[in-house]
C-alpha atoms as a PDB file:
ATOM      1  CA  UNK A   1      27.742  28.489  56.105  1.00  0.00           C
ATOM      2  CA  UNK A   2      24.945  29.958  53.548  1.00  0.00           C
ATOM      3  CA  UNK A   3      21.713  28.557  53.918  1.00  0.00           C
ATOM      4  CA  UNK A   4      18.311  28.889  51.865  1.00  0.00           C
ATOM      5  CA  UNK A   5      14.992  29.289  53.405  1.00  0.00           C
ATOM      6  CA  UNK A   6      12.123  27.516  51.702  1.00  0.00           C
ATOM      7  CA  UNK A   7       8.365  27.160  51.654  1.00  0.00           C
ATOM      8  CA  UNK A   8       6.632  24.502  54.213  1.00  0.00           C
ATOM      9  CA  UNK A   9       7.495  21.261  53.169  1.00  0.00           C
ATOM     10  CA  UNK A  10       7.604  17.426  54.511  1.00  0.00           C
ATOM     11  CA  UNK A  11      11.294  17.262  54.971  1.00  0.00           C
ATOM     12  CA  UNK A  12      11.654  15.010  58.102  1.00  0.00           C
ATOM     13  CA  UNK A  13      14.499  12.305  56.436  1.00  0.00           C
ATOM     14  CA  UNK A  14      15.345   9.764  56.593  1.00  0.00           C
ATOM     15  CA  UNK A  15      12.435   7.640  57.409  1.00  0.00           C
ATOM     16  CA  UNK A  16      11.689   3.835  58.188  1.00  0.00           C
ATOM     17  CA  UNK A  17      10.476   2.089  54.736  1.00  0.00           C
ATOM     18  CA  UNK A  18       7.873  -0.149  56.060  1.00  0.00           C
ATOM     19  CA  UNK A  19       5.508  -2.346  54.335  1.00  0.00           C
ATOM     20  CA  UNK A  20       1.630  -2.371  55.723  1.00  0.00           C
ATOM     21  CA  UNK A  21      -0.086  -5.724  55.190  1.00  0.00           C
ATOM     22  CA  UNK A  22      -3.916  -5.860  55.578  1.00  0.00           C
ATOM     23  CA  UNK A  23      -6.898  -7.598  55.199  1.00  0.00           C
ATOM     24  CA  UNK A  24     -10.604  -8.005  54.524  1.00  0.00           C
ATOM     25  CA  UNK A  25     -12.271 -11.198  55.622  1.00  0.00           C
ATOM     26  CA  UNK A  26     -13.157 -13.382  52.533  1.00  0.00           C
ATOM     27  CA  UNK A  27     -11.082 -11.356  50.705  1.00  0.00           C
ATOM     28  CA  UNK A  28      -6.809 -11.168  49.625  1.00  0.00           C
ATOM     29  CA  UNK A  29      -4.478  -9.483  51.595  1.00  0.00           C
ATOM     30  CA  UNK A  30      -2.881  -6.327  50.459  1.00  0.00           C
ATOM     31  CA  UNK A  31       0.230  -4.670  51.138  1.00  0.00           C
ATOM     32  CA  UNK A  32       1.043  -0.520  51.190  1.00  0.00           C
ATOM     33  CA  UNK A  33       4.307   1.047  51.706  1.00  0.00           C
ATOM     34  CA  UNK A  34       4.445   3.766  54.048  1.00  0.00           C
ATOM     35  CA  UNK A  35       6.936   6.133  54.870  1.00  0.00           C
ATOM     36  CA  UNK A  36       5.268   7.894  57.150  1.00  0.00           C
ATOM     37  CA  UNK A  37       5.039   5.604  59.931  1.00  0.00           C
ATOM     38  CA  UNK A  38       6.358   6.209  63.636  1.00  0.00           C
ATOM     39  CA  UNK A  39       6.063   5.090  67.191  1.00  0.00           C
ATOM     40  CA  UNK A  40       4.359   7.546  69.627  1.00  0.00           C
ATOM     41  CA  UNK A  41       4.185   6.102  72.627  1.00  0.00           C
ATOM     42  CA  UNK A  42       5.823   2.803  74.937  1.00  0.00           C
ATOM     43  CA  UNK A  43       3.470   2.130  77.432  1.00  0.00           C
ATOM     44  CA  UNK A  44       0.921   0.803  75.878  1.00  0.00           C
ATOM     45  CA  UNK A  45       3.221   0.449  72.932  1.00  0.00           C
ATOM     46  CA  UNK A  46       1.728   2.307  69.970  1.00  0.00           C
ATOM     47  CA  UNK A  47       2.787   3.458  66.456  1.00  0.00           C
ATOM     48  CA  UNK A  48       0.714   5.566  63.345  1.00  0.00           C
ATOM     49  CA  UNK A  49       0.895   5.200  60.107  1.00  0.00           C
ATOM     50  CA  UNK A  50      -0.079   8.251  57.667  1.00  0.00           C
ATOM     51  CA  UNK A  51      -2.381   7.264  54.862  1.00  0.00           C
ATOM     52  CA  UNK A  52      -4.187   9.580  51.825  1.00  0.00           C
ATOM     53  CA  UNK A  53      -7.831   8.523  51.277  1.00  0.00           C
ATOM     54  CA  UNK A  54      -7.724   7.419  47.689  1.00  0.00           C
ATOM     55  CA  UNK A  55      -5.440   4.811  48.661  1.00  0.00           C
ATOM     56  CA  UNK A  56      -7.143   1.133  47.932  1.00  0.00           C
ATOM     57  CA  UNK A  57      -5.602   0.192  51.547  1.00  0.00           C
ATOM     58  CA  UNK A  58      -7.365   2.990  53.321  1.00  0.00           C
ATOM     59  CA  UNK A  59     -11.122   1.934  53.190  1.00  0.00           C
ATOM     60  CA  UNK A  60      -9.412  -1.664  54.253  1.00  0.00           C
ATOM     61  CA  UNK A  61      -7.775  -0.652  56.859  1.00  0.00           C
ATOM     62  CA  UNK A  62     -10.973   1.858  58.331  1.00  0.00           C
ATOM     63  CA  UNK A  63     -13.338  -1.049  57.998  1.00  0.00           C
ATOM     64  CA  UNK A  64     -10.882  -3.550  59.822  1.00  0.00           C
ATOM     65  CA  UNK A  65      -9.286  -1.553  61.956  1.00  0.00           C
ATOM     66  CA  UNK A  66      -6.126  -3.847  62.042  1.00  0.00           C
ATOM     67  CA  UNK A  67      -2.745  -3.700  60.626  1.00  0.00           C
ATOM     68  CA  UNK A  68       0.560  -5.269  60.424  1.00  0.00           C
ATOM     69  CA  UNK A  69       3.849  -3.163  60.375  1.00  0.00           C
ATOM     70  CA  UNK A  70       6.413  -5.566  58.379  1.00  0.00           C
ATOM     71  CA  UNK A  71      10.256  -4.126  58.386  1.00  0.00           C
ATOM     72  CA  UNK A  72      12.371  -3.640  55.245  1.00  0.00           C
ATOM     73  CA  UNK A  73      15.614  -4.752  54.693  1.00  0.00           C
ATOM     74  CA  UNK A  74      17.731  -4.959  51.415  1.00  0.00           C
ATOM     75  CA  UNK A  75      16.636  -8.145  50.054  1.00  0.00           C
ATOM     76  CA  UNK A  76      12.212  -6.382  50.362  1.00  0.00           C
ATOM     77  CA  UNK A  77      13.723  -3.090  49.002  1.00  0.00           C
ATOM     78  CA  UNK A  78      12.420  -4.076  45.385  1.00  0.00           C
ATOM     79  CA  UNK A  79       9.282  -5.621  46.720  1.00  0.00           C
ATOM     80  CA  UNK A  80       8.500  -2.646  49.160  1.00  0.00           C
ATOM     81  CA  UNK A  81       8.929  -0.046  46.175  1.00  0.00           C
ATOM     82  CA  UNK A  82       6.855  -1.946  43.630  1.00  0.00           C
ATOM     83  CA  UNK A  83       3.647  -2.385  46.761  1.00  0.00           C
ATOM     84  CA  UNK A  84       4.002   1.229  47.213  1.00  0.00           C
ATOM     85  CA  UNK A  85       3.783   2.613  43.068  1.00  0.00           C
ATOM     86  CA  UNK A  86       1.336  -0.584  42.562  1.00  0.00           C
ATOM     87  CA  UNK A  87      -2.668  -0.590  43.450  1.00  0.00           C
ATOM     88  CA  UNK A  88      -4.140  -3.548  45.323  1.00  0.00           C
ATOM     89  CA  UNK A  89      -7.205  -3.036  43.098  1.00  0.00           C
ATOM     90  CA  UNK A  90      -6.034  -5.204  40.282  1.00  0.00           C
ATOM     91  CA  UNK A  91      -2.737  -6.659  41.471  1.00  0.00           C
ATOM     92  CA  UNK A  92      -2.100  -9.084  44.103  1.00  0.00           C
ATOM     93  CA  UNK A  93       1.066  -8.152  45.907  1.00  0.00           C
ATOM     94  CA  UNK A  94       2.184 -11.136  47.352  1.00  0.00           C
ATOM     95  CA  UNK A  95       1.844 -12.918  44.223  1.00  0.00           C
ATOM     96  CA  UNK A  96       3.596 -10.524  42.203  1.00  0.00           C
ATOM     97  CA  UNK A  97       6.430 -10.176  44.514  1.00  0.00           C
ATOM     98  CA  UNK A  98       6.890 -13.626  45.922  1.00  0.00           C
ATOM     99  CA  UNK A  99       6.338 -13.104  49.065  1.00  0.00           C
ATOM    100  CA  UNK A 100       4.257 -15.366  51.562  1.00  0.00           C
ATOM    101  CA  UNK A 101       1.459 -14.530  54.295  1.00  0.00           C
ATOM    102  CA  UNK A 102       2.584 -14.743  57.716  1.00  0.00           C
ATOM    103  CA  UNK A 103      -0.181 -16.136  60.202  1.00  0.00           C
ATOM    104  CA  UNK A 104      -0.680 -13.214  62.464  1.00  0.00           C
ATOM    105  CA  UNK A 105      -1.514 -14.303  66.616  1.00  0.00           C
ATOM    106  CA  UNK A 106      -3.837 -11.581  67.230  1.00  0.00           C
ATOM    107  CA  UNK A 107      -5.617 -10.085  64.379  1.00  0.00           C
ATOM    108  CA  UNK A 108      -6.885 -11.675  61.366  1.00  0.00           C
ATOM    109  CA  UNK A 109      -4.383  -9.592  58.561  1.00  0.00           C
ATOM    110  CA  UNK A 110      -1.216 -11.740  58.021  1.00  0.00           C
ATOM    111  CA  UNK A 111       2.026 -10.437  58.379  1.00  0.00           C
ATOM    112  CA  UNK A 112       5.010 -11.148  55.475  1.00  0.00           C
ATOM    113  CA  UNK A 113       6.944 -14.354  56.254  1.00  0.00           C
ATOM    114  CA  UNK A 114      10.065 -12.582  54.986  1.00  0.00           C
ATOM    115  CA  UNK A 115      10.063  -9.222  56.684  1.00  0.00           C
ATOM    116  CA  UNK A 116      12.549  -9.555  59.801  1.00  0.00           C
ATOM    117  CA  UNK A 117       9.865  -8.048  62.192  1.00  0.00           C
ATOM    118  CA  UNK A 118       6.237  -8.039  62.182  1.00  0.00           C
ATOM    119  CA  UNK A 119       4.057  -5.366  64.444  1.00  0.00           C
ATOM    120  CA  UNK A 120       0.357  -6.989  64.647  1.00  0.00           C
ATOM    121  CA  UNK A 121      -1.282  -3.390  65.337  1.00  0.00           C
ATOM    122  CA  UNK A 122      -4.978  -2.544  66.467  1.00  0.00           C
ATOM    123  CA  UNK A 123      -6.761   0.623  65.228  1.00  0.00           C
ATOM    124  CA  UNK A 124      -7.741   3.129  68.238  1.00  0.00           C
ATOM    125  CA  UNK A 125      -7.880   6.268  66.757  1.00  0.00           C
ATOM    126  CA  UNK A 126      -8.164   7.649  62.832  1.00  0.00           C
ATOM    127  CA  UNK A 127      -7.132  11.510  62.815  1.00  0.00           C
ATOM    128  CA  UNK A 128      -7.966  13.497  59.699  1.00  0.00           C
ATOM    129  CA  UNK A 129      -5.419  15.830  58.808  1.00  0.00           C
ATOM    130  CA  UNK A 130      -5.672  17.122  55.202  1.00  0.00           C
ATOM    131  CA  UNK A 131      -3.940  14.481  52.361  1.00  0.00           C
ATOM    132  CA  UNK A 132      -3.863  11.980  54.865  1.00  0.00           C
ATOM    133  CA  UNK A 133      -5.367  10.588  57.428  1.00  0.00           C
ATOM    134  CA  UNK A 134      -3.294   9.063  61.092  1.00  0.00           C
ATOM    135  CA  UNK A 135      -4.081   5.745  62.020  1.00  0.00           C
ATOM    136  CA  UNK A 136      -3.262   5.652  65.559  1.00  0.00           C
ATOM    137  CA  UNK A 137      -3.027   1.853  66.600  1.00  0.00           C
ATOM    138  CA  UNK A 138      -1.987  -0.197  69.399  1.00  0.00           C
ATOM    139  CA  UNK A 139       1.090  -2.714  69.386  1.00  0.00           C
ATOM    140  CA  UNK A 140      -0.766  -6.376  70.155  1.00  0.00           C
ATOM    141  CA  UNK A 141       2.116  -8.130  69.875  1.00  0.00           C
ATOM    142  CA  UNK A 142       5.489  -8.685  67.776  1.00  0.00           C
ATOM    143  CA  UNK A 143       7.437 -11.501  65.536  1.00  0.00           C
ATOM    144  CA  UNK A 144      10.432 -11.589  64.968  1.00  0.00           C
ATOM    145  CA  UNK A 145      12.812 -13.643  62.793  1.00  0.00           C
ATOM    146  CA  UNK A 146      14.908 -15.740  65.315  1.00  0.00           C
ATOM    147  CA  UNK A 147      18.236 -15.639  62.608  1.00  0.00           C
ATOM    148  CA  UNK A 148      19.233 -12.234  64.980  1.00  0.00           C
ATOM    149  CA  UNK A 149      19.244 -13.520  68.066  1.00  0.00           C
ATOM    150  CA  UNK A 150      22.529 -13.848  69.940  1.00  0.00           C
ATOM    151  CA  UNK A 151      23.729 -17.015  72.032  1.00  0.00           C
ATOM    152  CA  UNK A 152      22.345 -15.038  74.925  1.00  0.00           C
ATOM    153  CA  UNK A 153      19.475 -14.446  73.264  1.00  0.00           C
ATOM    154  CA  UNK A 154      19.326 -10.842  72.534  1.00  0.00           C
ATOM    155  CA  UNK A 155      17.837  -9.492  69.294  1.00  0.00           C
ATOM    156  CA  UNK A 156      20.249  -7.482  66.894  1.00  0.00           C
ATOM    157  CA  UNK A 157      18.250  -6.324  64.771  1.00  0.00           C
ATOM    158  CA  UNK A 158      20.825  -3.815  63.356  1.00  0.00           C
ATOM    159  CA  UNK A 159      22.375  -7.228  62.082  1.00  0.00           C
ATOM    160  CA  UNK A 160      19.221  -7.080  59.547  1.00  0.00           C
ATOM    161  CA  UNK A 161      20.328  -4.205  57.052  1.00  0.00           C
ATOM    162  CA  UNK A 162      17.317  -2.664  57.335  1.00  0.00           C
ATOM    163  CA  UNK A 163      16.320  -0.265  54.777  1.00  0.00           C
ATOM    164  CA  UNK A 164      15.412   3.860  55.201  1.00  0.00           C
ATOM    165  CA  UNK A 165      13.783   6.186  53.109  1.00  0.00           C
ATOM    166  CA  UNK A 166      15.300   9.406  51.982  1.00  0.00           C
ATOM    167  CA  UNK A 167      13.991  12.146  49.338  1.00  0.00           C
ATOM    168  CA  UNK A 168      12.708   9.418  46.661  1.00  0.00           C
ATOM    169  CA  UNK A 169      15.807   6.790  47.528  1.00  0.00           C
ATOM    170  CA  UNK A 170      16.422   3.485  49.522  1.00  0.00           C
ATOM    171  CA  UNK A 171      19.242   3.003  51.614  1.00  0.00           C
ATOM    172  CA  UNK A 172      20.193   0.416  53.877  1.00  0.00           C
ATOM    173  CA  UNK A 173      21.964   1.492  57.736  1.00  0.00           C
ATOM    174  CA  UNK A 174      25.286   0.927  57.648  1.00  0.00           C
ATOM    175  CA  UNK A 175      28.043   2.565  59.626  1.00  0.00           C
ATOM    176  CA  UNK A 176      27.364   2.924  63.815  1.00  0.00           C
ATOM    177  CA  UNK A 177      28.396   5.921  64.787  1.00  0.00           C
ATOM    178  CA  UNK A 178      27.310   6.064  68.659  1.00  0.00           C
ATOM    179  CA  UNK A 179      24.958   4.288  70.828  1.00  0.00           C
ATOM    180  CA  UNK A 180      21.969   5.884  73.310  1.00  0.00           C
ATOM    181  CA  UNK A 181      24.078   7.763  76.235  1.00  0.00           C
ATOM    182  CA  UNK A 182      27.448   7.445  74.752  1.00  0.00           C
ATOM    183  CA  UNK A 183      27.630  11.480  74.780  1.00  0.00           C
ATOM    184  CA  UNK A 184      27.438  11.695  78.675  1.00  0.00           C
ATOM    185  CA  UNK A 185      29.270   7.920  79.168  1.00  0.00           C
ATOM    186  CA  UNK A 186      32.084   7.908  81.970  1.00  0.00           C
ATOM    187  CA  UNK A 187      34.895   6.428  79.890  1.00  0.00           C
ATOM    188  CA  UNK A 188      36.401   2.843  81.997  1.00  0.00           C
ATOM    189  CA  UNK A 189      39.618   4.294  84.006  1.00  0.00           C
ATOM    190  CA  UNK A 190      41.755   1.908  82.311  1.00  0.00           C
ATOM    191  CA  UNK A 191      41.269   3.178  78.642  1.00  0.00           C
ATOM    192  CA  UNK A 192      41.424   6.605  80.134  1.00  0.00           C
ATOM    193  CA  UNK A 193      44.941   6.192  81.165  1.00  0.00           C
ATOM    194  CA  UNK A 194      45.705   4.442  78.488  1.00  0.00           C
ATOM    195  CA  UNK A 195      44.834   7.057  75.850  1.00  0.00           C
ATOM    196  CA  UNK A 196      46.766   9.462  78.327  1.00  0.00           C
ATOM    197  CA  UNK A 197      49.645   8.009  77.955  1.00  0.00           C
ATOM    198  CA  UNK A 198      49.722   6.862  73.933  1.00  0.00           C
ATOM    199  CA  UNK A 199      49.149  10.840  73.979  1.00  0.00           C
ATOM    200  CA  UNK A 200      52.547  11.659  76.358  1.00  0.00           C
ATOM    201  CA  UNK A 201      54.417   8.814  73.750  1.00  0.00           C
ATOM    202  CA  UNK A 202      53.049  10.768  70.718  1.00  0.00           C
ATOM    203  CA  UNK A 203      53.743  14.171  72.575  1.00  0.00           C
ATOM    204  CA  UNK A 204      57.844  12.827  73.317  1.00  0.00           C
ATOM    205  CA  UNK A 205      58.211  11.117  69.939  1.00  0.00           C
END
């Protein structure tokens, strides 16, 4: 296998496409796309968000200290592209794209009614770095569209067709190809045996 070495670079793909709503009092709400977003820690539950200065969101988001981290699936991929190649300075997002303000439980910036999960987030920590700054910001509480719940009530939210980011594209999850532990997974005896002997059939045959 040949290989190339290259220069420093931010090559960590894919990444979540998430949508950043926010808010001044008096004043619109705004959305920014982010792909540099993560969660860092579960107890308290927190996630950053990575955001360059000259951004119209970043003085909001400094003075307010609040947040709300709104997924993307296929049918926001359009509307999550446009709010991040778009300034909040002269356009107004929501209008543009059709989408509608979600009442937020904790913090005054609204969430987006369409997004299949919204993260109401609290400010505790802004980190310069260089081009951007990291918002470091606590998880105050989550909503999430009730369409992927189960009859037992458990939340698929793979069911959702969420959206990543990758090198300039979209693409939405598809194809499962494990689940956490599978690797070190005791397989049931019965399927064990089973697959022994469709392999002494095969083997015979």
């Amino acid at each position: 296998m040949a290989k190339q070495f290259w220069r420093p670079g931010n090559m960590l793909y894919p990444v979540p496409a998430v949508m950043v709503s926010c808010q001044r009092p008096g004043e619109k709400p705004n959305i920014i796309t982010i792909a540099w977003a993560g969660t860092v820690c579960s107890s308290p539950a927190m996630v950053s968000i990575s955001v360059r200065k000259e951004r119209y969101s970043y003085d909001i988001l400094k003075e307010t200290g609040e947040f709300v981290v709104n997924l993307v699936d296929a049918g926001l991929a359009r509307a999550a592209d446009f709010c991040g190649v778009r300034s909040g300075r002269d356009t107004d997002k929501f209008e543009r794209m059709h989408l509608t303000p979600l009442p937020s439980r904790h913090i005054h910036a609204p969430g987006i009614e369409q997004s299949p999960v919204n993260i109401e987030c609290r400010v505790t920590e802004v980190k310069a770095l260089g081009s951007h700054d990291l918002f470091l910001a606590e998880v105050l509480g989550v909503t999430a569209d009730d369409r992927y719940l189960d009859e037992s009530g458990r939340f698929d939210l793979n069911r959702a067709g969420l959206v990543a980011y990758s090198h300039g594209e979209y693409y939405e999850l598809g194809r499962q190809v494990g689940t956490f532990g599978y690797s070190v997974r005791k397989k049931p005896a019965g399927k064990a045996a089973s697959r022994q002997g469709s392999r002494r059939k095969k083997q015979s045959s």
